[in-house]
Protein backbone atom coordinates (compact mmCIF):
# COMPACT_ATOMS: atom_id res chain seq x y z
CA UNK A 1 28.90 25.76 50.62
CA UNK A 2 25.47 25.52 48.50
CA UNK A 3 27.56 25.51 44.91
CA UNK A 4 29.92 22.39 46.85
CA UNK A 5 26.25 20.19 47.74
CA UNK A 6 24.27 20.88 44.64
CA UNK A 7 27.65 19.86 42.77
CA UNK A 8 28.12 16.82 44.70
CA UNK A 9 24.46 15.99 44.73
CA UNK A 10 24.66 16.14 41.00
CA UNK A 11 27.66 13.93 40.96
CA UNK A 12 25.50 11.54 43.37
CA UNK A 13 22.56 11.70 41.20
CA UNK A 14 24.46 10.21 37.98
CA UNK A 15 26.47 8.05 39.87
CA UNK A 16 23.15 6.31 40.73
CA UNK A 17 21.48 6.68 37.18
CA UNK A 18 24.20 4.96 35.90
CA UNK A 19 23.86 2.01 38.34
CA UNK A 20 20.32 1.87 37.70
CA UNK A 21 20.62 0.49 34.43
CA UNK A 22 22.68 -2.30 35.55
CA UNK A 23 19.20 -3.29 38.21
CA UNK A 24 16.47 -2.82 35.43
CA UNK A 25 19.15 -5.34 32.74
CA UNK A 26 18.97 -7.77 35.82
CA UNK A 27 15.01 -7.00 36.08
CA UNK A 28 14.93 -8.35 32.24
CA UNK A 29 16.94 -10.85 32.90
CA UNK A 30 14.80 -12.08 35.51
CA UNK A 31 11.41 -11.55 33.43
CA UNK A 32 13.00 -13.56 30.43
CA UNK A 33 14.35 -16.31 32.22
CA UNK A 34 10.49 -16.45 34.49
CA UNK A 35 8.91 -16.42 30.80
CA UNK A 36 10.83 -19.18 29.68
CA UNK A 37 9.84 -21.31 32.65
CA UNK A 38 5.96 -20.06 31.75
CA UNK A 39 6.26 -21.16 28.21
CA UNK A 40 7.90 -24.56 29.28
CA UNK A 41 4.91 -25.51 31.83
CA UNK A 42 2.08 -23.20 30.79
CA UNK A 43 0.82 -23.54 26.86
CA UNK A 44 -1.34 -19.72 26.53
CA UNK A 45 -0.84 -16.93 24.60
CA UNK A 46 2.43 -13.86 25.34
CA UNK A 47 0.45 -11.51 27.06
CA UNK A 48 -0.39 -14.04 29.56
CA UNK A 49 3.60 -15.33 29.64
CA UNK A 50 4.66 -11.87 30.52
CA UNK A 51 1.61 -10.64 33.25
CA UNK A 52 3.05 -10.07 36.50
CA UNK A 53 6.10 -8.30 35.15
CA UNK A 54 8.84 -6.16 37.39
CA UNK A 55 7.55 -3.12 35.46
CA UNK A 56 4.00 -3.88 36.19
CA UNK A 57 2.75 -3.13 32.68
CA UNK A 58 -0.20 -4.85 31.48
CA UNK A 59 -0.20 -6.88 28.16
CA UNK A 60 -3.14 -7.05 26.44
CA UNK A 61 -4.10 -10.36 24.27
CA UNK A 62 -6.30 -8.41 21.91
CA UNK A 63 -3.41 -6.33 20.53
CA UNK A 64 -0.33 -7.17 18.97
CA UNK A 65 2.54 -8.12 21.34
CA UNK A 66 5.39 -6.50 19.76
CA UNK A 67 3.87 -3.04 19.92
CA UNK A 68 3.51 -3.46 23.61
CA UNK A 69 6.66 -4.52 24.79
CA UNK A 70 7.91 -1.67 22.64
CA UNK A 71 5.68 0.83 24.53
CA UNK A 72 7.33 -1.05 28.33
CA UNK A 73 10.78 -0.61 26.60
CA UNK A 74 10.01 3.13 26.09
CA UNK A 75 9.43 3.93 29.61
CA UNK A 76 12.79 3.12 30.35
CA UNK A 77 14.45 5.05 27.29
CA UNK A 78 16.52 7.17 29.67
CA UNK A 79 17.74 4.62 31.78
CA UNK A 80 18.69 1.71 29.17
CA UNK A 81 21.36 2.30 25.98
CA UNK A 82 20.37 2.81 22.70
CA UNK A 83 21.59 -0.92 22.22
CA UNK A 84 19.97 -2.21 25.16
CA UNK A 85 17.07 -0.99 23.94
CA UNK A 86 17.72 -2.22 20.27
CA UNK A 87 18.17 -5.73 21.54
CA UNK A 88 14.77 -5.98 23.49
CA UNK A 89 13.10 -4.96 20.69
CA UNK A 90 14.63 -7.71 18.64
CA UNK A 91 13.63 -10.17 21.13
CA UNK A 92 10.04 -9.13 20.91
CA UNK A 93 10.20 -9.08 16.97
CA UNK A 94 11.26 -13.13 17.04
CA UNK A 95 8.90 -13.96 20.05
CA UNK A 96 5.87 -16.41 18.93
CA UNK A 97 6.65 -16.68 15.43
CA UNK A 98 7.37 -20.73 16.13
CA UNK A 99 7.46 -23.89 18.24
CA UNK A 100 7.76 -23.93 21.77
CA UNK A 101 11.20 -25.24 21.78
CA UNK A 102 12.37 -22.47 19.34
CA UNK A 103 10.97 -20.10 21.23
CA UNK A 104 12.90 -21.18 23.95
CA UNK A 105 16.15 -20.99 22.68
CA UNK A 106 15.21 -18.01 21.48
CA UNK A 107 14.81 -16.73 24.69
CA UNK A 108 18.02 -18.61 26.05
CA UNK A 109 19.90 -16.74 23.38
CA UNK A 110 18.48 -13.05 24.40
CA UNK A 111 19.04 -14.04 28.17
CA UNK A 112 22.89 -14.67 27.44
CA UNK A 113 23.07 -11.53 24.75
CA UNK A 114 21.33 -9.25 27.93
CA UNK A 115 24.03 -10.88 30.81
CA UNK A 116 26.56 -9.54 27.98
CA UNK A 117 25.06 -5.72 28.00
CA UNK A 118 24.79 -6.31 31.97
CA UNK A 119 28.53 -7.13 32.26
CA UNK A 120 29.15 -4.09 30.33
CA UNK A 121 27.07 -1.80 32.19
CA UNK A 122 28.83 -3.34 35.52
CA UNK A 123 32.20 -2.79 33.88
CA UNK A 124 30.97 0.60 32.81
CA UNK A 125 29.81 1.54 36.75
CA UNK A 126 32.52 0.83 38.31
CA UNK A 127 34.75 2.90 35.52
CA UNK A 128 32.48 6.09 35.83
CA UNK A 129 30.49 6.22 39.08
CA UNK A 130 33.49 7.73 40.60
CA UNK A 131 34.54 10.06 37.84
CA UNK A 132 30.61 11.17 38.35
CA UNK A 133 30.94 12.00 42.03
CA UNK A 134 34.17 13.52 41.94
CA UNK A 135 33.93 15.77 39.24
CA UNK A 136 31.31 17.82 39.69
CA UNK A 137 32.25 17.86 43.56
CA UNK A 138 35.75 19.00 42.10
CA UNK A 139 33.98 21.88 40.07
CA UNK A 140 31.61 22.87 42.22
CA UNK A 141 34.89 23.50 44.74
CA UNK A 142 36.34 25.55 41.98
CA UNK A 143 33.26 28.07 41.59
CA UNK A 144 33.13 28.27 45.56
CA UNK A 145 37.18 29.59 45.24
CA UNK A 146 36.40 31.72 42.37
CA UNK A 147 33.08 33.19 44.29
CA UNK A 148 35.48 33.95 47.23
């Protein structure tokens, strides 16, 4: 009975991993599309544009902002994709390097390019959050017959 509930707690456990990445895409989502709304009515400096953020990291405006949004990125390394991950950091790299209305289409484009990996990772949950709760339920009933 123990090998059956640690297997399907396992199953549970990346069942919800996996949908997790599809809540922190929307959280960027969010932030980009809030930022963009900042830049429009509020003329200051990034760190400023992105205080208040979902993951409640602070942005300093006495150090480069690239480097920091990197470092906020990283704290999510096991919950994002490598690509995910890839296209945040080239958002950062093309952030403040020109006119406000670049800048926003700039972010318009990421915000579209992120619903894209967010449709994916939906596509991708529904797919496998099954497979991940009923396989390891399905092995873990297998040792339990094999331990009998």
């Amino acid at each position: 009975m123990i090998v059956v509930t640690a297997a399907l707690l396992i199953g549970v456990y990346f069942s919800l991993r996996l949908s997790e990445r599809t809540k922190l895409l929307s959280s960027f989502i969010s932030l980009l599309e809030e930022v963009s709304l900042r830049m429009t009515y509020i003329s200051s400096d990034l760190a400023s544009l992105f205080k208040d953020n979902f993951a409640g990291f602070e942005f300093s405006p006495n150090q480069p902002f690239v480097p920091q949004f990197s470092m906020m990125i990283k704290q999510y390394k096991g919950t994002l994709s490598a690509d995910d991950i890839a296209l945040l950091n080239d958002f950062s790299k093309g952030l403040g390097t020109s006119d406000t209305a670049s800048q926003l289409r700039h972010i318009q484009l990421y915000v579209k390019l992120l619903q894209e990996q967010l449709n994916k990772a939906r596509d991708e949950v529904e797919r496998k959050s099954k497979l991940y709760r009923i396989l390891p339920l399905s092995a873990g009933i297998a040792v339990a017959v094999l331990l009998i």
